[in-house]
N, C-alpha and C. Protein backbone atom coordinates (compact mmCIF):
# COMPACT_ATOMS: atom_id res chain seq x y z
N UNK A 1 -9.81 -14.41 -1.63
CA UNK A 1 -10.33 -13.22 -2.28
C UNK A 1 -9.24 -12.19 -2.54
N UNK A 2 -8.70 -11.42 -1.63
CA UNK A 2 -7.31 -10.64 -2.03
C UNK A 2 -6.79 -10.26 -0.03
N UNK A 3 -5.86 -9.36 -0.33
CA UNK A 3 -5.32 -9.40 1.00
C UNK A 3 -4.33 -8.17 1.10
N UNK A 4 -4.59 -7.56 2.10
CA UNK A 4 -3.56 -5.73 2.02
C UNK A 4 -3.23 -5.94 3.20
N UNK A 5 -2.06 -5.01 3.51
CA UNK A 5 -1.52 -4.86 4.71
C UNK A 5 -1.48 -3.18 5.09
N UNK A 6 -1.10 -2.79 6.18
CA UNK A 6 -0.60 -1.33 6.83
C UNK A 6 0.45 -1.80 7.86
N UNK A 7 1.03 -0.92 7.22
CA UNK A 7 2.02 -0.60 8.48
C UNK A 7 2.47 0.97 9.14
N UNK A 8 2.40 0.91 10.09
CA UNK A 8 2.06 2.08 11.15
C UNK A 8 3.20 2.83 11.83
N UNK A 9 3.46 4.02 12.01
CA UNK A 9 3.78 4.45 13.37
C UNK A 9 3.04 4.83 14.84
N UNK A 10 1.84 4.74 14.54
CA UNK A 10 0.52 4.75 15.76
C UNK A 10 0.28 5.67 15.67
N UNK A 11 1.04 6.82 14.97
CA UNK A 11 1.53 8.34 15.47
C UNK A 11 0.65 8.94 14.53
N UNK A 12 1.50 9.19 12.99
CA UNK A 12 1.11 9.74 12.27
C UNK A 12 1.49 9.75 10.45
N UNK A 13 2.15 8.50 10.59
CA UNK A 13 2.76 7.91 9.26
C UNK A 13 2.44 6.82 9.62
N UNK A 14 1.97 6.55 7.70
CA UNK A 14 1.70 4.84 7.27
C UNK A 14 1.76 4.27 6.05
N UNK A 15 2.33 3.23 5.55
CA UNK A 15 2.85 2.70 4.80
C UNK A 15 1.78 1.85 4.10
N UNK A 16 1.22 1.60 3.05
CA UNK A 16 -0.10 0.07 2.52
C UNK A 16 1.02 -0.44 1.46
N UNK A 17 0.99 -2.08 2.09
CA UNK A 17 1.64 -2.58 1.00
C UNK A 17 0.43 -3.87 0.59
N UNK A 18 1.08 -4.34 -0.32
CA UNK A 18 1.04 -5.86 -0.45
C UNK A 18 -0.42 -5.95 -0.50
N UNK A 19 -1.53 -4.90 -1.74
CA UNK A 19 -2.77 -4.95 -1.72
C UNK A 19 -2.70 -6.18 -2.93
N UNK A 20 -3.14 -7.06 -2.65
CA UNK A 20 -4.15 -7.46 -3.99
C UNK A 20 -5.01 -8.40 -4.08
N UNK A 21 -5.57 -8.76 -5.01
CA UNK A 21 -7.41 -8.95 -5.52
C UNK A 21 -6.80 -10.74 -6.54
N UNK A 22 -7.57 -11.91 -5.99
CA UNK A 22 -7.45 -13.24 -6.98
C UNK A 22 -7.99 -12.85 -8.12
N UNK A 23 -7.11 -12.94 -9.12
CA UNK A 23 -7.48 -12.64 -10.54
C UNK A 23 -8.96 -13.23 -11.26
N UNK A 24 -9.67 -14.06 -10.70
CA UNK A 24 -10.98 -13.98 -11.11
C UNK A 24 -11.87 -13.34 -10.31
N UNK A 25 -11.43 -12.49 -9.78
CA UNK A 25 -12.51 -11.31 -8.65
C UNK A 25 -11.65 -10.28 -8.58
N UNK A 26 -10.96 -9.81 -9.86
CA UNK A 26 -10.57 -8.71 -9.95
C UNK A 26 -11.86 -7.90 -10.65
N UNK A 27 -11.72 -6.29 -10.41
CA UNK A 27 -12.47 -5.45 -10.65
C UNK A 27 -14.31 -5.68 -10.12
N UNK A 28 -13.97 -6.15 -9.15
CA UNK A 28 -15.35 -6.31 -8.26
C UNK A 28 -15.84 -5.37 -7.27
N UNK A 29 -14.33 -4.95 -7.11
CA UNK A 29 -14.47 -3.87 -6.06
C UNK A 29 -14.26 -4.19 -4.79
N UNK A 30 -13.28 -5.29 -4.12
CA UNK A 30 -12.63 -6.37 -3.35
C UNK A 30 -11.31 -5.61 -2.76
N UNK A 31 -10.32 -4.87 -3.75
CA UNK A 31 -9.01 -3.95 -3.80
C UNK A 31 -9.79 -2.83 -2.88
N UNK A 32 -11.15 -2.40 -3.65
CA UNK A 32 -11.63 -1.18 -3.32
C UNK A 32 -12.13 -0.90 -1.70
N UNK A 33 -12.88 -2.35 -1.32
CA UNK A 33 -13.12 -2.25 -0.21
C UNK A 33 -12.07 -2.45 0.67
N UNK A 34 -10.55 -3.34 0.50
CA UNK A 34 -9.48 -3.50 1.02
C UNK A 34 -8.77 -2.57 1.81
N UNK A 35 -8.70 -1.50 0.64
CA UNK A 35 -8.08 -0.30 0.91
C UNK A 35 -9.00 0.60 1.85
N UNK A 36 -10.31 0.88 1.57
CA UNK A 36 -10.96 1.87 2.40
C UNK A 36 -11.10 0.90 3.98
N UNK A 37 -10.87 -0.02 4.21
CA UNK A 37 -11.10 -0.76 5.38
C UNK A 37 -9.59 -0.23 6.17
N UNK A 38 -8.55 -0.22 5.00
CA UNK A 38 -6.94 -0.29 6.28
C UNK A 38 -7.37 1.43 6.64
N UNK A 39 -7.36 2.41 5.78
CA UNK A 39 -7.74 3.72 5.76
C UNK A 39 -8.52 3.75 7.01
N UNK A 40 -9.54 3.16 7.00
CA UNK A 40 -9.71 3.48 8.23
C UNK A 40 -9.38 3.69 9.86
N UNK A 41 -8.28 2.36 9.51
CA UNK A 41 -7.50 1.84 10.64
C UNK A 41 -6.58 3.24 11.30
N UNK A 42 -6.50 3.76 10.58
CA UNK A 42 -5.21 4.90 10.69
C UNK A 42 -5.61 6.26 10.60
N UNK A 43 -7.20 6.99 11.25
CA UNK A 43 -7.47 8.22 10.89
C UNK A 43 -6.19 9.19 11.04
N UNK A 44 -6.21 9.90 10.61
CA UNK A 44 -5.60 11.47 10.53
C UNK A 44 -4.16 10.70 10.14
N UNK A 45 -3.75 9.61 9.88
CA UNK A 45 -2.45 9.57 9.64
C UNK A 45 -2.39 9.77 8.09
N UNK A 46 -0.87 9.93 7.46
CA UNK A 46 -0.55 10.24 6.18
C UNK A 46 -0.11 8.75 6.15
N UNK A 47 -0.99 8.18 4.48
CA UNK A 47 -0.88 7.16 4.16
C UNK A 47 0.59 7.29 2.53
N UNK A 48 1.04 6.67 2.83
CA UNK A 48 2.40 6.29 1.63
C UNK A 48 2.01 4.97 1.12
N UNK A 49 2.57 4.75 -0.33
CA UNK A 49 2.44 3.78 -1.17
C UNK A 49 3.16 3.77 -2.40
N UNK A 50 4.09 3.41 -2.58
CA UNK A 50 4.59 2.92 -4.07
C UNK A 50 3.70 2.26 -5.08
N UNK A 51 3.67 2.43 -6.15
CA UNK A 51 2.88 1.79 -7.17
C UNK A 51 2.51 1.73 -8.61
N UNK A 52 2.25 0.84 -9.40
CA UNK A 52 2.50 1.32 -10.47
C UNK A 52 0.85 1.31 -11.30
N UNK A 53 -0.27 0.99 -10.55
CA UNK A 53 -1.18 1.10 -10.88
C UNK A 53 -1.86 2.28 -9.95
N UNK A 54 -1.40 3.94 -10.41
CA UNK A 54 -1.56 4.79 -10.33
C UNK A 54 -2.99 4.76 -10.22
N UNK A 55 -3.64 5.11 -11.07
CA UNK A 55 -4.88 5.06 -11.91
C UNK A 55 -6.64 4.50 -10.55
N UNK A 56 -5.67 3.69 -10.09
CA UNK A 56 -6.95 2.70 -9.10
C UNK A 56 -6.78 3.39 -7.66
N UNK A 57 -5.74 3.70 -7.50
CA UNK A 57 -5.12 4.44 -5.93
C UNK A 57 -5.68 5.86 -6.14
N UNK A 58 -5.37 6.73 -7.24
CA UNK A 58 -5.78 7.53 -7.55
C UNK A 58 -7.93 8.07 -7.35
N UNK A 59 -8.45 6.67 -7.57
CA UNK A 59 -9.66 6.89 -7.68
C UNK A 59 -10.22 6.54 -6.51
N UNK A 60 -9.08 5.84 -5.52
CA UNK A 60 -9.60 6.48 -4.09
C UNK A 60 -9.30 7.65 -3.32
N UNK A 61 -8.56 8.20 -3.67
CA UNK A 61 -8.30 9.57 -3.58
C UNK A 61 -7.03 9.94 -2.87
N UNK A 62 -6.10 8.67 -3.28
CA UNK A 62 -4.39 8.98 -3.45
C UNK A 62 -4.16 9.72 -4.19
N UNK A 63 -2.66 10.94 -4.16
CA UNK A 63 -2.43 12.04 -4.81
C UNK A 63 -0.84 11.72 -5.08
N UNK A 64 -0.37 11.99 -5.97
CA UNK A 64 1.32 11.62 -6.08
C UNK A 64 1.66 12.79 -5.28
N UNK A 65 3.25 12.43 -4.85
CA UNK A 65 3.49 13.55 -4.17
C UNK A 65 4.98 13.84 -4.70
N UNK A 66 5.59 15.31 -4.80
CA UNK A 66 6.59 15.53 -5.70
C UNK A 66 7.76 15.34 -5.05
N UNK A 67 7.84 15.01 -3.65
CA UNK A 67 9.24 13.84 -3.47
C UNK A 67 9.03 12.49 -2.95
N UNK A 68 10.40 11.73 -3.28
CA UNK A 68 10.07 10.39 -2.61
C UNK A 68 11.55 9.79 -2.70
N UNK A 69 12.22 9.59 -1.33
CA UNK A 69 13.67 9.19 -1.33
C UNK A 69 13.79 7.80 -0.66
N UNK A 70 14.66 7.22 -1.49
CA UNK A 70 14.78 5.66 -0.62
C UNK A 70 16.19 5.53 -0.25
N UNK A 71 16.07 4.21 0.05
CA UNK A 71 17.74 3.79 0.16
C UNK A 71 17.51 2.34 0.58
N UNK A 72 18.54 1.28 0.27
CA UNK A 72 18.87 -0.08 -0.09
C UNK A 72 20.12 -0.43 0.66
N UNK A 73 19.81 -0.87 1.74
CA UNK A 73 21.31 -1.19 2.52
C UNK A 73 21.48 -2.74 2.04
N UNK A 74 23.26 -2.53 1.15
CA UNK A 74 23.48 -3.95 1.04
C UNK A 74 22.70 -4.33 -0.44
N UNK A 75 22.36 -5.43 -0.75
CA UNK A 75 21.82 -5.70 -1.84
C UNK A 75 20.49 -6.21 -1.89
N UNK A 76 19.64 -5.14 -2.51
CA UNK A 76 18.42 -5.77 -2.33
C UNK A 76 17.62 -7.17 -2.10
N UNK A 77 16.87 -7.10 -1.13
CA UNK A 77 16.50 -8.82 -1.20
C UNK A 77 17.37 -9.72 -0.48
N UNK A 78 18.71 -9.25 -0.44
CA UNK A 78 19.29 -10.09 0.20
C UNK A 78 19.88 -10.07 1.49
N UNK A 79 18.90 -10.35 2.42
CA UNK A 79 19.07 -10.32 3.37
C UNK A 79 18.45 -11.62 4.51
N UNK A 80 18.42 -12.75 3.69
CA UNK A 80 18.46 -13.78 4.66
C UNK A 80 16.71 -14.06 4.59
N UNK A 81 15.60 -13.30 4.67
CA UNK A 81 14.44 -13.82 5.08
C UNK A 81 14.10 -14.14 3.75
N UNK A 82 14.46 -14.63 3.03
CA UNK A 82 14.09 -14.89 1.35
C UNK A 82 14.55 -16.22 1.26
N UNK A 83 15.20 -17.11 2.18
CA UNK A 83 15.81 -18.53 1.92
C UNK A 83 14.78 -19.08 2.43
């Protein structure tokens, strides 16, 4: 069906990656319940997410936020757990 992850500090930061929905049970509302299930996992913490389907995150009531800094040690991807 589809499959999301969280990742945590226990504390008060959290990360959702790696949401998604089998393309013939997309827009069922599968993403939708995905997401409000990890959300729960993590009250009062601040949830983070990269993404480019704004629009669906948004209509659960994700908000962009006006910074966001990364960094890439070495060369992306390459770091051995990809062989």
């Amino acid at each position: 069906m589809g499959m999301a992850r969280i990742l945590s500090d226990g504390v008060c930061n959290a990360y959702m990656l790696d949401v998604w929905t089998a393309a013939p049970l997309r827009r069922r509302g599968v993403g939708s319940q995905l997401v409000h299930y990890l959300r729960d996992q993590v009250p009062g913490q601040h949830i983070g997410l990269q993404t480019e389907t704004k629009a669906f995150y948004e209509s659960l009531g994700f908000r962009e936020q006006p910074l966001f800094m990364s960094t890439v040690v070495g060369d992306w991807l390459d770091n051995g757990a990809n062989d």
